[in-house]
C-alpha atoms as a PDB file:
ATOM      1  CA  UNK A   1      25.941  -4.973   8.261  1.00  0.00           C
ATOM      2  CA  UNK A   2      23.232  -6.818   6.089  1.00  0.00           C
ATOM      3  CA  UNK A   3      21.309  -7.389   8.421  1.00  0.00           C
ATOM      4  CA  UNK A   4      21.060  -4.205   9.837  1.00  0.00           C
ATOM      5  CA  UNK A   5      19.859  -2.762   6.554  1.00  0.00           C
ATOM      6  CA  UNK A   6      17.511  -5.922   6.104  1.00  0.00           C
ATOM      7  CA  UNK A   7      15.837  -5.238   9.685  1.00  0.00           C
ATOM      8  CA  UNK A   8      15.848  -1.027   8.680  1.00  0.00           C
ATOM      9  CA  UNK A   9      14.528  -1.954   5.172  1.00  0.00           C
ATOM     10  CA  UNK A  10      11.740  -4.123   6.385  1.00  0.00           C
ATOM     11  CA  UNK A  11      10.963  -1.319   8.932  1.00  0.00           C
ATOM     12  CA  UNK A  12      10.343   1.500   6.505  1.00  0.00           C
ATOM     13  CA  UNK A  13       8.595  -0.781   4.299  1.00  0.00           C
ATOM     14  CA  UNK A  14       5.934  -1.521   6.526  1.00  0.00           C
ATOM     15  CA  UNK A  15       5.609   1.933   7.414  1.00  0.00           C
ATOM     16  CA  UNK A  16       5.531   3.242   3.611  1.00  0.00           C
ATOM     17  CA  UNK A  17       2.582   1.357   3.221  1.00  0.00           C
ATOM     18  CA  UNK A  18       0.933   2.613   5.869  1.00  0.00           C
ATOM     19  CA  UNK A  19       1.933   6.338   5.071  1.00  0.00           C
ATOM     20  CA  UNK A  20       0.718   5.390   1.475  1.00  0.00           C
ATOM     21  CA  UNK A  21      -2.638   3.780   2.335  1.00  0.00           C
ATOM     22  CA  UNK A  22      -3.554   6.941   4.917  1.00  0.00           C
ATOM     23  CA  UNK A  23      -2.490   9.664   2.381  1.00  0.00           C
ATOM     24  CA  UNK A  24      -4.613   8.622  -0.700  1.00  0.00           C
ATOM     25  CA  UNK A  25      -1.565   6.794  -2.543  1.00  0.00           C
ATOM     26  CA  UNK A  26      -4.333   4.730  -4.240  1.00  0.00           C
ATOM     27  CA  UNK A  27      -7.446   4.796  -6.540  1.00  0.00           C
ATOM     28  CA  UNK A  28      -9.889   3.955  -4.072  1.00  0.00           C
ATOM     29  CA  UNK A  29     -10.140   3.046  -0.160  1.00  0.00           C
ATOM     30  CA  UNK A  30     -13.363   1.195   0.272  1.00  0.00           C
ATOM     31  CA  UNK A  31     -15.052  -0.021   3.552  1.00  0.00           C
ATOM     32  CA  UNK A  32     -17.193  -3.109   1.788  1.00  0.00           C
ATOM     33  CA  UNK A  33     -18.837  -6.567   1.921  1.00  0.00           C
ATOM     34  CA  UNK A  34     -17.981  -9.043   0.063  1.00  0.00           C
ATOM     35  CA  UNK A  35     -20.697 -10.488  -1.823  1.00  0.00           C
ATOM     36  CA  UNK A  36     -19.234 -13.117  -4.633  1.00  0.00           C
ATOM     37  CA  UNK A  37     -16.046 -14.783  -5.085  1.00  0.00           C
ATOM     38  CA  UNK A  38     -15.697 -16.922  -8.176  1.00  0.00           C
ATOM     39  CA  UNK A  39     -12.132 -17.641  -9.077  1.00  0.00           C
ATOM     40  CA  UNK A  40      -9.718 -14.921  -9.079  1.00  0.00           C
ATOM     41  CA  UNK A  41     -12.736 -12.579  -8.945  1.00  0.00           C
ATOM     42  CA  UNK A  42     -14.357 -11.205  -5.719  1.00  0.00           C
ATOM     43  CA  UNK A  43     -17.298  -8.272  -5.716  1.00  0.00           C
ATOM     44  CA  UNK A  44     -17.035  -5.909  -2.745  1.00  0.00           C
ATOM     45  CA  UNK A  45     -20.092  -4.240  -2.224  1.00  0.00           C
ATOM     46  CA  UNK A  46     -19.102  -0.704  -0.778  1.00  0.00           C
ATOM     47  CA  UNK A  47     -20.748   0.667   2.233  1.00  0.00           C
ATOM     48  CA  UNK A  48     -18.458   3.430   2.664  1.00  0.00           C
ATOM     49  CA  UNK A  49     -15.061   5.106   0.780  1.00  0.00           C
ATOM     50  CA  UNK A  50     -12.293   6.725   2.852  1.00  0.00           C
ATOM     51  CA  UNK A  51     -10.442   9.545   1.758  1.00  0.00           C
ATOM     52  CA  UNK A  52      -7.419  10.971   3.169  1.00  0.00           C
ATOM     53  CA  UNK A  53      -7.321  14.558   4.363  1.00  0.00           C
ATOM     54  CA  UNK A  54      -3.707  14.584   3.569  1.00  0.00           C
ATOM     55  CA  UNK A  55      -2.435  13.305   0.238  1.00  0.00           C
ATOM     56  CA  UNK A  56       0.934  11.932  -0.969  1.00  0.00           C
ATOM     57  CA  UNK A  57       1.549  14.703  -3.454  1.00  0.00           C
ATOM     58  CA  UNK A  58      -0.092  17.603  -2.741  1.00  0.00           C
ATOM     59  CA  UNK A  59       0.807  19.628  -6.130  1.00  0.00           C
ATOM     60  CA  UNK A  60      -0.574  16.432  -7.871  1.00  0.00           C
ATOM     61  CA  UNK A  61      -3.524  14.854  -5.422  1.00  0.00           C
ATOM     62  CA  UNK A  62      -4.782  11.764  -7.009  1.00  0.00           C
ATOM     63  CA  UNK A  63      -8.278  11.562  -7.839  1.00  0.00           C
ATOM     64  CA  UNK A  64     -10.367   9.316  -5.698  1.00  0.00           C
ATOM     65  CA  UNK A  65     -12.834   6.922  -7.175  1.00  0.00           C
ATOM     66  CA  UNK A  66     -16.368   6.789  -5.595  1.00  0.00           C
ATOM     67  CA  UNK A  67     -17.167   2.840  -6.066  1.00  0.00           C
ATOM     68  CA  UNK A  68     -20.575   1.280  -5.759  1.00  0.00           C
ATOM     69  CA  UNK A  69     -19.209  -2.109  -6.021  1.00  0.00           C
ATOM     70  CA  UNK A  70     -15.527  -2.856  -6.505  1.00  0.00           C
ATOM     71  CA  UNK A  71     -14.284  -6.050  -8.821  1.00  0.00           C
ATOM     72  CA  UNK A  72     -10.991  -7.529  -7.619  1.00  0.00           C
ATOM     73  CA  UNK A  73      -9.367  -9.410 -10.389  1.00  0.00           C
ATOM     74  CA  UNK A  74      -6.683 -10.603  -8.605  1.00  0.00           C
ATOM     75  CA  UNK A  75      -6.611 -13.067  -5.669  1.00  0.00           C
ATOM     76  CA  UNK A  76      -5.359 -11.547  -2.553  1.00  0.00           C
ATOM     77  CA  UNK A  77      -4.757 -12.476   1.573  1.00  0.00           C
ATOM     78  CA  UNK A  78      -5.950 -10.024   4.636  1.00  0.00           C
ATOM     79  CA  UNK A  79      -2.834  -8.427   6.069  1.00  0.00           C
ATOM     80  CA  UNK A  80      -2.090 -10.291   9.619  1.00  0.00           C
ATOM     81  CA  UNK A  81      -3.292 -13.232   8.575  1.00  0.00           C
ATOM     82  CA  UNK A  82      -0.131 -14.188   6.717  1.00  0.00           C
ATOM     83  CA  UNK A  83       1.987 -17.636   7.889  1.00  0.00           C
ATOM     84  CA  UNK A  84       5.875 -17.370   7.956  1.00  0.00           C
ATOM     85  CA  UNK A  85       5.798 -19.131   4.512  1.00  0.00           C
ATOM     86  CA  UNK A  86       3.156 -16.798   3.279  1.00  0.00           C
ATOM     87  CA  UNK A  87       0.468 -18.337   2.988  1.00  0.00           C
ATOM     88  CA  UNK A  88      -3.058 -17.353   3.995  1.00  0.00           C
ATOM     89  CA  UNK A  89      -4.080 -18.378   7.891  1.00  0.00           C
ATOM     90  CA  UNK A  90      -7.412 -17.702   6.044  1.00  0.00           C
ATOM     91  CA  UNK A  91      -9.296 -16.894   2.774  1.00  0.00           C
ATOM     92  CA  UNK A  92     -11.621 -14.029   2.316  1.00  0.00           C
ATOM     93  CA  UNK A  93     -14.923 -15.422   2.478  1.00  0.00           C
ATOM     94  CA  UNK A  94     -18.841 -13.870   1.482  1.00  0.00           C
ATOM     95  CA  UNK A  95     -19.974 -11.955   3.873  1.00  0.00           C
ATOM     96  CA  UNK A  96     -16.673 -10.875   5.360  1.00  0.00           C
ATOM     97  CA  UNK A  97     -16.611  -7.055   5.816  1.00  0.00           C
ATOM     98  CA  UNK A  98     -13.522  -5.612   4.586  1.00  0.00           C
ATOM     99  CA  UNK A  99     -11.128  -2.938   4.401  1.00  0.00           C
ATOM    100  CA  UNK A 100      -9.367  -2.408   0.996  1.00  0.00           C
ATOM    101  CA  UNK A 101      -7.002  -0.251  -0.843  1.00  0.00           C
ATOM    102  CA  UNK A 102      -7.272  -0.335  -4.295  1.00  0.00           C
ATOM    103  CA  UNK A 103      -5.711   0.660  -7.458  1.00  0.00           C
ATOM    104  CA  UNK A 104      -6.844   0.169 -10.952  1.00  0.00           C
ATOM    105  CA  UNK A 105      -6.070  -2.789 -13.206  1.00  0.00           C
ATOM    106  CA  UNK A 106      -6.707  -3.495 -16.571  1.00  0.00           C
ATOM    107  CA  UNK A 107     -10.847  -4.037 -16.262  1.00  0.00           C
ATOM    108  CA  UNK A 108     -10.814  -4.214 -12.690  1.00  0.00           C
ATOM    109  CA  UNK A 109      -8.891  -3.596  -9.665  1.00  0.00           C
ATOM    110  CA  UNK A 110      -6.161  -4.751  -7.209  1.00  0.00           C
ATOM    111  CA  UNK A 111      -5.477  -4.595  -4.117  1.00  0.00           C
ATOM    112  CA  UNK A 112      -2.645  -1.760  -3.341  1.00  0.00           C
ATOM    113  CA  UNK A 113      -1.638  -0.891   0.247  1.00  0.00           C
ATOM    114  CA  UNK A 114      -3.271  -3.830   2.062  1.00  0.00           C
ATOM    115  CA  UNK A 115      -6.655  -5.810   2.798  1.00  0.00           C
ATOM    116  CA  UNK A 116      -7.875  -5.758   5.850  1.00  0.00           C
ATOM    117  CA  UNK A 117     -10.866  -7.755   7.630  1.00  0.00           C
ATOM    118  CA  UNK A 118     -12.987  -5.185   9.942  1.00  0.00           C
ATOM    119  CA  UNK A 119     -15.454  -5.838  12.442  1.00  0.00           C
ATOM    120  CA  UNK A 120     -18.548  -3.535  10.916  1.00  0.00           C
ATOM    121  CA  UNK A 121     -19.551  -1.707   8.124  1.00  0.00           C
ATOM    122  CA  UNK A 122     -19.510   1.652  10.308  1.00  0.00           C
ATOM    123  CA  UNK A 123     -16.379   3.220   9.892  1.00  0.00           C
ATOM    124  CA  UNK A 124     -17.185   5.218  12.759  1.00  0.00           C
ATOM    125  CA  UNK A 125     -16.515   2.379  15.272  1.00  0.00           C
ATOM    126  CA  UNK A 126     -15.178  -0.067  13.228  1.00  0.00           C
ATOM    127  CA  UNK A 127     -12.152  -2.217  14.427  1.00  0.00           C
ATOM    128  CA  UNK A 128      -9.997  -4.308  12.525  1.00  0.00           C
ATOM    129  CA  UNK A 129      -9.671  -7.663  12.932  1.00  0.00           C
ATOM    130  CA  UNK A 130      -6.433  -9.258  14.203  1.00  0.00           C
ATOM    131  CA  UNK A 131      -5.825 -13.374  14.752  1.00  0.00           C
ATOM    132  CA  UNK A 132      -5.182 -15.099  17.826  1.00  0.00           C
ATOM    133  CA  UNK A 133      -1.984 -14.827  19.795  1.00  0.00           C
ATOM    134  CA  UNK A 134      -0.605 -12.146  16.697  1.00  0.00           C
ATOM    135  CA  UNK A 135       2.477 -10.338  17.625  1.00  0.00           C
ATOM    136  CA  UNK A 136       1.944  -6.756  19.533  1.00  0.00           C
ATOM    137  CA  UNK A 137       3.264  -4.745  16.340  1.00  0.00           C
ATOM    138  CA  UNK A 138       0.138  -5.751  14.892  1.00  0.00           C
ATOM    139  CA  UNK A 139      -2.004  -4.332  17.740  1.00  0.00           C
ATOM    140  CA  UNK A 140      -0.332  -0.678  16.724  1.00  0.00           C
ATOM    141  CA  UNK A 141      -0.409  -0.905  13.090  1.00  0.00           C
ATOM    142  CA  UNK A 142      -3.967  -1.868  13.203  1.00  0.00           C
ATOM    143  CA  UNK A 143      -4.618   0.720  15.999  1.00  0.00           C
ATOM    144  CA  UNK A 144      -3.200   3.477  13.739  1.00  0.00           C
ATOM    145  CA  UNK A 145      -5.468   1.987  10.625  1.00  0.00           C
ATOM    146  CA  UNK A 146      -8.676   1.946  13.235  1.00  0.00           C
ATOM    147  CA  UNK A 147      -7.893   5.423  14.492  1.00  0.00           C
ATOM    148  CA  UNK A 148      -7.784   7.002  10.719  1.00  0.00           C
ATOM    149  CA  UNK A 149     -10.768   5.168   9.446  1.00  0.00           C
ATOM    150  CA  UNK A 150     -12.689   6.319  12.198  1.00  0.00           C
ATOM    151  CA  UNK A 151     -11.921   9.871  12.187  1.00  0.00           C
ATOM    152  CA  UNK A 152     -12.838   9.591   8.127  1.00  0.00           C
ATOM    153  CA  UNK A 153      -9.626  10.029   7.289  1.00  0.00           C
ATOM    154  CA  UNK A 154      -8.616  12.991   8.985  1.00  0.00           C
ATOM    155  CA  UNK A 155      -6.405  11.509  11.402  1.00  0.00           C
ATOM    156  CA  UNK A 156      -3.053  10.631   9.254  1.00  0.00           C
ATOM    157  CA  UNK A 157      -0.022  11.421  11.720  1.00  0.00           C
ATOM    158  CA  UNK A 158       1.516   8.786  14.019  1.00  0.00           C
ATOM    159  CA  UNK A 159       4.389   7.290  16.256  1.00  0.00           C
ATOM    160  CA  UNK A 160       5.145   4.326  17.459  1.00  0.00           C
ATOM    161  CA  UNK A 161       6.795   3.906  20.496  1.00  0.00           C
ATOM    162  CA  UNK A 162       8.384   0.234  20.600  1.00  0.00           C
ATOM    163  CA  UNK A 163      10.230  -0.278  23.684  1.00  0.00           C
ATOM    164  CA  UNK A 164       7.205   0.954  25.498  1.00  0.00           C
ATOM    165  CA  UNK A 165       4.745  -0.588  22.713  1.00  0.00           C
ATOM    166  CA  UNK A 166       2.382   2.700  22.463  1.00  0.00           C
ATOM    167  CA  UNK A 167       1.017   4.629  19.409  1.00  0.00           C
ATOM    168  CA  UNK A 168       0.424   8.076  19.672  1.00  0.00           C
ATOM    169  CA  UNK A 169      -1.125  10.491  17.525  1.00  0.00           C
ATOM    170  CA  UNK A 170      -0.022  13.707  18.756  1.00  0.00           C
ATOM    171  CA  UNK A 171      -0.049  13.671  22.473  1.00  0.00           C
ATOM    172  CA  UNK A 172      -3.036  11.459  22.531  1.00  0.00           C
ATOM    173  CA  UNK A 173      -2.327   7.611  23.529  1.00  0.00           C
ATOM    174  CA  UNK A 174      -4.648   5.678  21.203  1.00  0.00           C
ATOM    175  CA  UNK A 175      -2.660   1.853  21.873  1.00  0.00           C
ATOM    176  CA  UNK A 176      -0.965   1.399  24.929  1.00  0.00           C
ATOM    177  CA  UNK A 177       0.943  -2.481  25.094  1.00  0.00           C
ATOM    178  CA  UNK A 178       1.043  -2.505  28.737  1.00  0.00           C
ATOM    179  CA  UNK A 179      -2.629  -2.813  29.308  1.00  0.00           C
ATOM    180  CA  UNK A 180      -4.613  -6.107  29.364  1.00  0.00           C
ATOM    181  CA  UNK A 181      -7.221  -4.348  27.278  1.00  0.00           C
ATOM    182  CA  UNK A 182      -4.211  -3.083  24.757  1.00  0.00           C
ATOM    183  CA  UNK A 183      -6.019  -4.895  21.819  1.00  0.00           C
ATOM    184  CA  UNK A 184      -8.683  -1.995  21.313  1.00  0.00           C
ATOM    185  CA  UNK A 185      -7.020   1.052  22.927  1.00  0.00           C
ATOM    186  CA  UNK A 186      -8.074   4.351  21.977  1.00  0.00           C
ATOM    187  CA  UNK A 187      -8.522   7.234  23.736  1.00  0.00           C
ATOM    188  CA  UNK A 188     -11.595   9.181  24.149  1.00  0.00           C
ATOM    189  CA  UNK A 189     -10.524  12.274  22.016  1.00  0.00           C
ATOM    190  CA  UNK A 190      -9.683   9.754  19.199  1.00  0.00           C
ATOM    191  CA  UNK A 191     -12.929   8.355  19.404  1.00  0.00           C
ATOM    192  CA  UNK A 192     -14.724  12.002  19.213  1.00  0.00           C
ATOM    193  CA  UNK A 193     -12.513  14.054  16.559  1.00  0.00           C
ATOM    194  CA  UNK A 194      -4.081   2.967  11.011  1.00  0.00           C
ATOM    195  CA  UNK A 195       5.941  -7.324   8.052  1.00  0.00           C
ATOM    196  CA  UNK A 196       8.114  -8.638   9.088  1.00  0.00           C
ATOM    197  CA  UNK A 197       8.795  -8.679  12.677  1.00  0.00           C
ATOM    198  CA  UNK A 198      11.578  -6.492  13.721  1.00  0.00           C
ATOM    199  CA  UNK A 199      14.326  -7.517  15.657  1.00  0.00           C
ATOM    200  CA  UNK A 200      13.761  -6.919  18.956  1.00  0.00           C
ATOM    201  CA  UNK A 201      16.794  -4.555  20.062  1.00  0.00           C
ATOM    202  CA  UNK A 202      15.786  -2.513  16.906  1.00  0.00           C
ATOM    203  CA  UNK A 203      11.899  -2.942  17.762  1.00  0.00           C
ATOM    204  CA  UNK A 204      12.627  -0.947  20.873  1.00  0.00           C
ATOM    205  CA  UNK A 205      15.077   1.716  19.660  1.00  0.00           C
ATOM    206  CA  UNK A 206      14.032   2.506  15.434  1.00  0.00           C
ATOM    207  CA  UNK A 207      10.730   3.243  14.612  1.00  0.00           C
ATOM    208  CA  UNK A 208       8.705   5.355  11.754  1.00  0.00           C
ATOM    209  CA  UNK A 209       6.565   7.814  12.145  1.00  0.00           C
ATOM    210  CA  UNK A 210       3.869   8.656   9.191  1.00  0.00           C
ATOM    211  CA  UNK A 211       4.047  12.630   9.412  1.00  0.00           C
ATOM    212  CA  UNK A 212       3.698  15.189   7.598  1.00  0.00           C
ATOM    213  CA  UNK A 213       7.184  15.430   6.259  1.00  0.00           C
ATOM    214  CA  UNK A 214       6.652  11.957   4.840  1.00  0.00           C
ATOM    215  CA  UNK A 215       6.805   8.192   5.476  1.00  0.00           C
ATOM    216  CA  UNK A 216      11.189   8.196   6.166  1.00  0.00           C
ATOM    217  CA  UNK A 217      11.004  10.184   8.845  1.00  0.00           C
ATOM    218  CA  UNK A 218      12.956   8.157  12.073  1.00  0.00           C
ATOM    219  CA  UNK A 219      11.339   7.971  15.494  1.00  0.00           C
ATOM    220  CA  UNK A 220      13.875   6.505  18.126  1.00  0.00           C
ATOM    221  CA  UNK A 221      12.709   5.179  21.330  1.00  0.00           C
ATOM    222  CA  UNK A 222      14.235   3.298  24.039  1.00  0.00           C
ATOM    223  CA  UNK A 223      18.309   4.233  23.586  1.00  0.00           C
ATOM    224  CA  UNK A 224      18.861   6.488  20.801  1.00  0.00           C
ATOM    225  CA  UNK A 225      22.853   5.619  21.290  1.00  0.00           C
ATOM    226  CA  UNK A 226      22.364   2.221  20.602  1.00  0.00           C
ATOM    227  CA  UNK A 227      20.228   2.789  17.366  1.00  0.00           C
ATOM    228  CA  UNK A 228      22.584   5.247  16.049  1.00  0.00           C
ATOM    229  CA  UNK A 229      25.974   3.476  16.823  1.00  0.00           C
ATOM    230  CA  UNK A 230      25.216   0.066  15.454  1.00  0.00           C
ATOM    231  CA  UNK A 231      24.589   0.614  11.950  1.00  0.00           C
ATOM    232  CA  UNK A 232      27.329   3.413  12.451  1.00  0.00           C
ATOM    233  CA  UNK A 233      29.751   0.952  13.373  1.00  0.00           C
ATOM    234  CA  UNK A 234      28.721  -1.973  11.277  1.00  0.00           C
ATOM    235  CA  UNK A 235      29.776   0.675   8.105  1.00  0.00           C
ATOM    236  CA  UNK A 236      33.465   1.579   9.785  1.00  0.00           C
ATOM    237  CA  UNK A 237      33.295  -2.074   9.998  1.00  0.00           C
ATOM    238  CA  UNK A 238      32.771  -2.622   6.180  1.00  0.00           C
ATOM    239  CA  UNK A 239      35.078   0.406   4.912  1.00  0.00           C
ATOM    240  CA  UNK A 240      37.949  -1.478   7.110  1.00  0.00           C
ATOM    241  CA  UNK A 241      37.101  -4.460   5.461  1.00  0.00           C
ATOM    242  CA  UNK A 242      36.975  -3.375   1.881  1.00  0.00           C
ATOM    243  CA  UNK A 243      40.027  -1.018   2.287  1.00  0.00           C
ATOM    244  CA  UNK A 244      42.034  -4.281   3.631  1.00  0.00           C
ATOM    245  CA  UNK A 245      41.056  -6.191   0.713  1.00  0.00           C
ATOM    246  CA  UNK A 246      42.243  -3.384  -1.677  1.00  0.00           C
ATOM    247  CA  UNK A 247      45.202  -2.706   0.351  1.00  0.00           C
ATOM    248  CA  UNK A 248      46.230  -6.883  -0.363  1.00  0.00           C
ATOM    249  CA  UNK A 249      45.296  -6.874  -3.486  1.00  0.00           C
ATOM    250  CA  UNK A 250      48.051  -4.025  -4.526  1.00  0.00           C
ATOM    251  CA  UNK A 251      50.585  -6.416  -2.777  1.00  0.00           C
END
């Protein structure tokens, strides 16, 4: 039973943040270059700022800062790039161009829904940069990120097919797993108009989409009967349990 929340949880996490970071849930989203780090401190120079055509609350939008140069106050790690203990595989460095989502903080700012490292400056054609050997739910989380960035933000709505390990946004394919090229797969009408590793049996059957009704919506792939039952069962499970222990107890 815990563990089926704890794999669930972990799930809808990972896509709240993403839902978050693509629907303005931030102060700024800058596409930068970082030009000093010294200490906690880093200076992004920004190229270009990203902002959502869809936001979190649409009665109360947040306002969107336009940043010449952002000052990070606080240390941070690029998503992917994380060990199992959590520390950093590597350390942003000057001249690394970067992908950021920021929120204000005392003087400065902070990093909100995730750093990213990016190939370019262009957010047009920019692609974000994954390590070596990194697990294939990377490949679609940072193929949704690339396809939203690259439309300017206008592109906010996706699923995620796990058994078959393809992201679509709408009908169009923009990551498809089975192909050797699957680390960069968009389609061309994306290209002209974005932690923890699941368990695999709930990889293929439970994931989230970001759409418009918000970031909890389920999408189920692979056999909807076996994502539905087991966390059905696992609480009839727990109720029998509990309602034994009461029942003793009374003896």
């Amino acid at each position: 039973m815990l563990v089926c929340f704890l794999v669930l949880a972990s799930g809808v996490y990972a896509a709240d943040a993403l839902y978050r970071l693509m629907h303005n849930d931030h102060d700024a989203l800058v596409i930068g270059e970082i030009i000093s780090i010294e200490g906690n401190n880093t200076i992004v120079k920004v190229e270009k700022s990203i902002i959502s055509s869809k936001d979190i609350n649409a009665n109360n939008p947040r306002k969107q800062l336009q940043l010449k140069e952002a000052k990070i106050i606080e240390p941070f790690g690029y998503n992917f790039f994380y060990n199992e203990d959590g520390s950093n595989m590597i350390d942003p460095s000057v001249g690394d161009y970067v992908l950021i989502s920021l929120m204000k903080s005392g003087n400065g700012l902070k990093v909100a829904w995730g750093a990213y490292k990016v190939d370019s400056l262009d957010y047009k054609s920019l692609s974000i940069v994954l390590p070596e050997g990194c697990p294939v739910w990377a490949k679609m989380d940072a193929a949704a990120i690339k396809a939203f960035v690259n439309s300017d933000g206008k592109i906010t709505e996706f699923s995620f097919d796990g058994d078959a390990n393809i992201v679509r946004s709408g009908e169009n394919i923009i990551f498809d797993g089975s192909k050797e090229d699957a680390a960069d797969a968009m389609s061309e009408d994306i290209k002209d108009t974005d932690k923890d590793e699941y368990n695999d049996e709930f990889q293929s059957s439970i994931n989230i989409i970001g759409g418009s009704d918000g970031p909890t919506s389920v999408f189920i792939s692979g056999n909807p009967l076996v994502a539905l039952i087991i966390p059905i069962v696992a609480i009839v499970i727990l109720c029998l349990a509990a309602g034994y222990v009461v029942k003793k107890k009374r003896k």
